[in-house]
N, C-alpha and C. Protein backbone atom coordinates (compact mmCIF):
# COMPACT_ATOMS: atom_id res chain seq x y z
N UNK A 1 -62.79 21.49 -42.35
CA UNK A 1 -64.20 21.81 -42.55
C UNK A 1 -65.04 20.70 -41.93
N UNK A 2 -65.95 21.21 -40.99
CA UNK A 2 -66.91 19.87 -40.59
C UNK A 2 -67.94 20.26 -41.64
N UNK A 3 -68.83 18.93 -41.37
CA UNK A 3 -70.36 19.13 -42.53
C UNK A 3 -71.31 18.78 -41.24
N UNK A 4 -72.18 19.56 -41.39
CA UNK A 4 -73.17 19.27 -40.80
C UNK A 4 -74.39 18.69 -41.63
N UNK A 5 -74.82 19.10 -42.69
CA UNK A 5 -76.04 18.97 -43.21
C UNK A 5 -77.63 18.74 -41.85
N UNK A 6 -77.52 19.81 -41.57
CA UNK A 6 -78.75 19.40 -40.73
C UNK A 6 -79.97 21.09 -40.63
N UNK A 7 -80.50 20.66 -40.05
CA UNK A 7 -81.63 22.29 -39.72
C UNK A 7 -80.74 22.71 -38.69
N UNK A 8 -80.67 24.18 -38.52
CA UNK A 8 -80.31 24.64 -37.32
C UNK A 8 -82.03 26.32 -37.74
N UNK A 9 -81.31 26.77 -36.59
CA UNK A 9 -81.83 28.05 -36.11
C UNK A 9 -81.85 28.97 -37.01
N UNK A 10 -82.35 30.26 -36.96
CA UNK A 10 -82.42 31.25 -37.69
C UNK A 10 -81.29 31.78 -37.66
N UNK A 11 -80.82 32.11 -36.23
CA UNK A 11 -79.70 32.99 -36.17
C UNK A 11 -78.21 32.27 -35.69
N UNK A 12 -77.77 31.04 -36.34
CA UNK A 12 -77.00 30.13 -36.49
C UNK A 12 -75.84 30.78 -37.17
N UNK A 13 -76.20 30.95 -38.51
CA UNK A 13 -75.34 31.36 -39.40
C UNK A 13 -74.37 32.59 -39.14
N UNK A 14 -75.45 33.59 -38.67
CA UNK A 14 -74.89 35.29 -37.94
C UNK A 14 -74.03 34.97 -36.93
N UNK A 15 -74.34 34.09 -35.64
CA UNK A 15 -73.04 33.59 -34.67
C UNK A 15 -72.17 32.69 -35.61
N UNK A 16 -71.93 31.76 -36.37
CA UNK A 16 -71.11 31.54 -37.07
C UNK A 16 -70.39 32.14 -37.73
N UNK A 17 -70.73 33.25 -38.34
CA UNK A 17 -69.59 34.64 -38.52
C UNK A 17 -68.92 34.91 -37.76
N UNK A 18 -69.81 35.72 -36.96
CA UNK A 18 -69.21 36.47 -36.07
C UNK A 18 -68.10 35.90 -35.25
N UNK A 19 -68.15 34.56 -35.07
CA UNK A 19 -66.86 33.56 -34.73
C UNK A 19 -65.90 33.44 -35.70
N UNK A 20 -66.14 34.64 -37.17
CA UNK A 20 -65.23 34.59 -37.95
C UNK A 20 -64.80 33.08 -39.20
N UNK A 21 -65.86 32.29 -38.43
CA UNK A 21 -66.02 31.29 -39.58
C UNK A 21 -66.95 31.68 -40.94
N UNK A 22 -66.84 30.62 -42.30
CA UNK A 22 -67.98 31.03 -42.88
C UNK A 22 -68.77 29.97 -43.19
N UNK A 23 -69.92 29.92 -42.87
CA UNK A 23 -70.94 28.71 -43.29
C UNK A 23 -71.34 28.89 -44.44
N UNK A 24 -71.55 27.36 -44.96
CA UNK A 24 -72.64 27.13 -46.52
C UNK A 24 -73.78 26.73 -45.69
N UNK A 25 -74.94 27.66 -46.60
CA UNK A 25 -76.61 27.63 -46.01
C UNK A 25 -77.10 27.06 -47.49
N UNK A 26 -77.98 26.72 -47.32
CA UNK A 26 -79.32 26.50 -48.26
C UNK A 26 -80.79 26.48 -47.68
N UNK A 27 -81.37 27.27 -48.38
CA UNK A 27 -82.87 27.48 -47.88
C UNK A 27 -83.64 26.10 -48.48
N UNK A 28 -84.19 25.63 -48.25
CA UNK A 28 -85.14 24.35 -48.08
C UNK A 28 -86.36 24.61 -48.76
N UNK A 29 -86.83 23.76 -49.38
CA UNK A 29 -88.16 23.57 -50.01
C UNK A 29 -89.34 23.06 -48.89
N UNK A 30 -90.44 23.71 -49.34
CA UNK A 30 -91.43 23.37 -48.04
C UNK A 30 -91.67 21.61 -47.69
N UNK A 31 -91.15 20.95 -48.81
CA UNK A 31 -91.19 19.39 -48.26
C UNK A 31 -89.96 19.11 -47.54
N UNK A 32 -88.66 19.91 -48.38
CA UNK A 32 -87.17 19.29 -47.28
C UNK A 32 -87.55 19.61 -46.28
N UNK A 33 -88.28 21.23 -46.07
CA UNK A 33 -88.17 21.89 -44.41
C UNK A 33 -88.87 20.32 -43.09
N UNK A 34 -89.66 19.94 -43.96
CA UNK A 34 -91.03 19.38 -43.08
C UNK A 34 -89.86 17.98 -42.74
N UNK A 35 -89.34 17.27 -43.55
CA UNK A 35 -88.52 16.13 -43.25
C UNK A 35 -87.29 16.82 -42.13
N UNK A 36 -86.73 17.92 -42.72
CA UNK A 36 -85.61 17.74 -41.64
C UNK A 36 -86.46 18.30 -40.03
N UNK A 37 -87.51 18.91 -40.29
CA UNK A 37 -88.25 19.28 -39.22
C UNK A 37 -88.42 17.92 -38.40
N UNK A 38 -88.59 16.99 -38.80
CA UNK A 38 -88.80 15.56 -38.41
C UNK A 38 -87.77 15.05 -37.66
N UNK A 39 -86.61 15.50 -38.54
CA UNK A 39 -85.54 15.10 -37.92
C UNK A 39 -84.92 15.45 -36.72
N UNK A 40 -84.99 17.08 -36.76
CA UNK A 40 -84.94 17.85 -35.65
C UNK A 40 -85.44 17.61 -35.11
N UNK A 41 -86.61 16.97 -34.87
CA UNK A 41 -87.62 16.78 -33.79
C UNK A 41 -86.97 15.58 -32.95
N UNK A 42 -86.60 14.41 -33.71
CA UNK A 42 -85.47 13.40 -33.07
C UNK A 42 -84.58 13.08 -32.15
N UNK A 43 -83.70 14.85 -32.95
CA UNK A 43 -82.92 14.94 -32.63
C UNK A 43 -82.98 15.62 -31.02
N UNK A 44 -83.49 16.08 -30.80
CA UNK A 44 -83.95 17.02 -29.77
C UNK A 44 -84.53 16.03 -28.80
N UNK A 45 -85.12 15.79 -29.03
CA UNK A 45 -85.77 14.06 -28.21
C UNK A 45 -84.93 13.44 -27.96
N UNK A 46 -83.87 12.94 -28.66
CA UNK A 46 -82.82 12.28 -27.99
C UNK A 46 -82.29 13.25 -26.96
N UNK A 47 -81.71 14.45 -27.21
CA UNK A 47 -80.72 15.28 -26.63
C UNK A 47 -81.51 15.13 -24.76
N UNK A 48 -83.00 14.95 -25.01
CA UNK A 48 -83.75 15.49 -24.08
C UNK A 48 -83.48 14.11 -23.08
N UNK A 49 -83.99 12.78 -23.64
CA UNK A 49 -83.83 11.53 -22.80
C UNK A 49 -82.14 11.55 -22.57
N UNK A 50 -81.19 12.17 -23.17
CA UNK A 50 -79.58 11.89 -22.34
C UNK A 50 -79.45 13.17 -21.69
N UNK A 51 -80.00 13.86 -21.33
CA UNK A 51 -79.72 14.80 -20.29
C UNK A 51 -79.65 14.78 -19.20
N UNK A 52 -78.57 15.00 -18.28
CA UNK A 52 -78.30 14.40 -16.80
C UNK A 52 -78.80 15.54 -15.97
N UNK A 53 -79.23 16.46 -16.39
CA UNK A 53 -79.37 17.17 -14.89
C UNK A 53 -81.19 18.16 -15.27
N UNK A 54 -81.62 18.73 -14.44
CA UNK A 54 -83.43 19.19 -14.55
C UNK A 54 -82.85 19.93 -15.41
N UNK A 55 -81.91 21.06 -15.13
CA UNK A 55 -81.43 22.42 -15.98
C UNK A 55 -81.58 21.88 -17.21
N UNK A 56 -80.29 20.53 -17.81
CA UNK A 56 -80.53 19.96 -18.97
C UNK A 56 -81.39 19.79 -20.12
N UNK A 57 -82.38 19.03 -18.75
CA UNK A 57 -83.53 18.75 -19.70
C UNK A 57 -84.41 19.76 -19.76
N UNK A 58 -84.87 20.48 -19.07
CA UNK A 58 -85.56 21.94 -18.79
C UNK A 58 -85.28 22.09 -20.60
N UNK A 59 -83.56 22.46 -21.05
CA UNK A 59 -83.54 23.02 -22.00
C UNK A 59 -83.95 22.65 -23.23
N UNK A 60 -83.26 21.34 -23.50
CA UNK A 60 -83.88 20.32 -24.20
C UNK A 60 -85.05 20.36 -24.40
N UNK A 61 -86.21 20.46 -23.36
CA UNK A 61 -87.87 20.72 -23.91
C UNK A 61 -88.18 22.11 -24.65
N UNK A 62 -87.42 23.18 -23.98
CA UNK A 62 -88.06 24.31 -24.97
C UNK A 62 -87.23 23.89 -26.60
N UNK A 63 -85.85 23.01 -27.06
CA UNK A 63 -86.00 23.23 -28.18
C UNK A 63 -87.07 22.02 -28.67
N UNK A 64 -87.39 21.15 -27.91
CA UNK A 64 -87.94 20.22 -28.34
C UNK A 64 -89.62 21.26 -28.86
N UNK A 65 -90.32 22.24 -27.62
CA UNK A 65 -90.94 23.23 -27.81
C UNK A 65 -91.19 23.71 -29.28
N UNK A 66 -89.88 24.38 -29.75
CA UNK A 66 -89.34 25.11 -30.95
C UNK A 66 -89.89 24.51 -32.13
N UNK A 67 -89.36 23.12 -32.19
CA UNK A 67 -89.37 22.47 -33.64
C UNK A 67 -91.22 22.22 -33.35
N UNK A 68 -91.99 21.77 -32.16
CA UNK A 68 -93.51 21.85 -32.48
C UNK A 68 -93.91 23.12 -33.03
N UNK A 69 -93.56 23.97 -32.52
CA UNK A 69 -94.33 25.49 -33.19
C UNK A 69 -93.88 25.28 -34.70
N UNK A 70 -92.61 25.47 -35.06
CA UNK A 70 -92.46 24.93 -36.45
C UNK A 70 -93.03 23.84 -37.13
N UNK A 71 -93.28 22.73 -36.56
CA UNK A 71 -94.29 21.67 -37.17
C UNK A 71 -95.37 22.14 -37.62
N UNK A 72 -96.39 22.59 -36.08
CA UNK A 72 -97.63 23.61 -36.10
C UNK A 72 -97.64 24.02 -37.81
N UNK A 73 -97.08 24.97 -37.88
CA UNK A 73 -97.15 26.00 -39.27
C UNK A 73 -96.70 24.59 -40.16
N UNK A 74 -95.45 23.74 -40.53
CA UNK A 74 -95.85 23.53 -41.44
C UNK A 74 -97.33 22.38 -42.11
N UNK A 75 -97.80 22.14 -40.91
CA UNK A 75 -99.01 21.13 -41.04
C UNK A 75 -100.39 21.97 -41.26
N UNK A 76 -100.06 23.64 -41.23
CA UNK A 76 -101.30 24.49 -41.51
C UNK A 76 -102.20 24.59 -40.31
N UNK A 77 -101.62 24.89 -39.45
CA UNK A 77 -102.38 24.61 -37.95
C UNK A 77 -101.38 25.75 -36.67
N UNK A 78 -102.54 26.30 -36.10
CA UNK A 78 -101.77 27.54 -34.93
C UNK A 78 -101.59 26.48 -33.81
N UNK A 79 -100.37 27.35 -32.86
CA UNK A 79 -99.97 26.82 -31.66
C UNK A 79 -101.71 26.77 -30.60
N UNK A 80 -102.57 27.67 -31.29
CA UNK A 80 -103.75 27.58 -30.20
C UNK A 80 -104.76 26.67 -30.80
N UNK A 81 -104.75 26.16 -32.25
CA UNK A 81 -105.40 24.63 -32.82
C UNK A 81 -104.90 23.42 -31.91
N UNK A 82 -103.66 23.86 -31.87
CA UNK A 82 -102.73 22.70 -31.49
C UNK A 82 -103.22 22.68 -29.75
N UNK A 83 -103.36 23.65 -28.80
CA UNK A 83 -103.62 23.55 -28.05
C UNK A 83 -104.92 23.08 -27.53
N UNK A 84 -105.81 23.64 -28.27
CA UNK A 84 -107.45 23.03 -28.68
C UNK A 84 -107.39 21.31 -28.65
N UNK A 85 -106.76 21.07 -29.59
CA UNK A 85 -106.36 19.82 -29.52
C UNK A 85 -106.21 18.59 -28.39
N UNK A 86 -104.81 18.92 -27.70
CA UNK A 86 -104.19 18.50 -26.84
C UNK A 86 -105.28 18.78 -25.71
N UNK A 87 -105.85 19.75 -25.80
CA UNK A 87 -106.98 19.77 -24.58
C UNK A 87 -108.58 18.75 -24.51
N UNK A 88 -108.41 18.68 -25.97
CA UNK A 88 -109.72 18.08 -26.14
C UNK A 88 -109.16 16.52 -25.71
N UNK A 89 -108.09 15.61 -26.23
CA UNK A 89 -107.53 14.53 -25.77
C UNK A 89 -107.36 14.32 -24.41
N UNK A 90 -107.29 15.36 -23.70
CA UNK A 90 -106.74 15.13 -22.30
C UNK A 90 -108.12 15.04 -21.57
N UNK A 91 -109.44 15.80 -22.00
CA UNK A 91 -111.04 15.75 -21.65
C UNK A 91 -111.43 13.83 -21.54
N UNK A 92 -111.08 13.81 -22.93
CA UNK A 92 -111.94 12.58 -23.25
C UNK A 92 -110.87 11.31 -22.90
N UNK A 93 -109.28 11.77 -22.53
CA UNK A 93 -108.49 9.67 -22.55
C UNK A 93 -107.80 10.57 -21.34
N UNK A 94 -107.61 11.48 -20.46
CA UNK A 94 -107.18 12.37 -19.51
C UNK A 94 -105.67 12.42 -19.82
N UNK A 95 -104.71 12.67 -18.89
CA UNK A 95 -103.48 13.29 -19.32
C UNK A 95 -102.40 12.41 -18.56
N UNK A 96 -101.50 13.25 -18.29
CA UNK A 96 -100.64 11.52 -17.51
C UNK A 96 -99.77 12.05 -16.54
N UNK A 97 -100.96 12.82 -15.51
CA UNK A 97 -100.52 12.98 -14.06
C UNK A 97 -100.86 11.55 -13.06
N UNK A 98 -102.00 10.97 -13.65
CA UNK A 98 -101.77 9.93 -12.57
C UNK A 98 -100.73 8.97 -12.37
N UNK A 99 -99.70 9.00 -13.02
CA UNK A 99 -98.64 7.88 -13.33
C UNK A 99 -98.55 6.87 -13.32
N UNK A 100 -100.04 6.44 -14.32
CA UNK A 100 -100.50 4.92 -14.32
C UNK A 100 -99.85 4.08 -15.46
N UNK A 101 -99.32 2.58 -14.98
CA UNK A 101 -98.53 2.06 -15.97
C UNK A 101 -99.42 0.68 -16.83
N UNK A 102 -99.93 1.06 -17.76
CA UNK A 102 -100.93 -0.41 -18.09
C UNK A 102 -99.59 -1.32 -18.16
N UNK A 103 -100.26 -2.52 -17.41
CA UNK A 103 -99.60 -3.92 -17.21
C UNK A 103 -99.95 -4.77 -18.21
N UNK A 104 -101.19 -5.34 -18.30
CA UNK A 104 -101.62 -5.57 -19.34
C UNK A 104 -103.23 -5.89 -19.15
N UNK A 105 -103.94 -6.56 -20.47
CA UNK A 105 -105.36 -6.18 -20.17
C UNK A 105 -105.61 -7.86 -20.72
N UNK A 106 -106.72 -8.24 -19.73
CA UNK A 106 -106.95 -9.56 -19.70
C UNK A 106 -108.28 -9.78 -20.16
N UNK A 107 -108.87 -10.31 -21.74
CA UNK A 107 -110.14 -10.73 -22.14
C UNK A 107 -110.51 -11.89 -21.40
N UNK A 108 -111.69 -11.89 -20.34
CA UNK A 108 -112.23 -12.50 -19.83
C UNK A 108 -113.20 -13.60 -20.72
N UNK A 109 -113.84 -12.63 -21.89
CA UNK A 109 -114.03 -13.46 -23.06
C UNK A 109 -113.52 -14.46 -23.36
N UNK A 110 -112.10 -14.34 -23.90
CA UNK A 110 -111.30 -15.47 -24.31
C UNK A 110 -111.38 -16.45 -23.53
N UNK A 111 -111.45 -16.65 -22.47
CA UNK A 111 -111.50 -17.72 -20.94
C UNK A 111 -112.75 -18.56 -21.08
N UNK A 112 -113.92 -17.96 -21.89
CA UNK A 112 -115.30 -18.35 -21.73
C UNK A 112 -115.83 -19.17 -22.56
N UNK A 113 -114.93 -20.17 -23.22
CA UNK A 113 -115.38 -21.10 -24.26
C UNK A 113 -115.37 -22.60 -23.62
């Protein structure tokens, strides 16, 4: 028997049958959901920075994708709040096509005593 204890998918359990295994599930309380949601989110983030090839990571972002829409809802907020959002940030501090790296920032102040 392995243990996982972790979040998976909706339809996890149904392919785990059908492979003729049988899984132990437990449905989650809206605070466990939100922590292991956290976790998943991690987890997926990692999977995404060790991915060797575009295909890889390509995939890696839609689940990384997944667990935001699930965040979304449990923070009480739509994927198009969320988009509202992310748009309004990118207006006012812009977004990060220019591929600028702050070096660092030098108070000229401090120099002036």
């Amino acid at each position: 028997m392995k243990v996982y204890n972790k979040l998976v998918r909706d339809y996890i359990p149904d392919i785990i049958k059908k492979d003729g295994k049988l899984p132990t599930t437990k449905i989650l309380s809206e605070e466990e959901y939100k922590v292991e949601l956290q976790k998943k989110a991690q987890e997926e983030l990692n999977e995404y920075l060790q991915a060797a090839t575009n295909k890889e990571s390509i995939e890696e972002l839609a689940d990384i994708m997944e667990v935001v829409h699930a965040l979304c809802t449990v923070h009480g907020y739509s994927l198009e709040e969320l988009e509202k959002i992310r748009q309004h940030k990118a207006a006012e501090r812009g977004g990060f096509k220019g591929k600028i790296l702050l070096v660092e920032v030098t108070d000229p102040s401090y120099y002036s005593c």
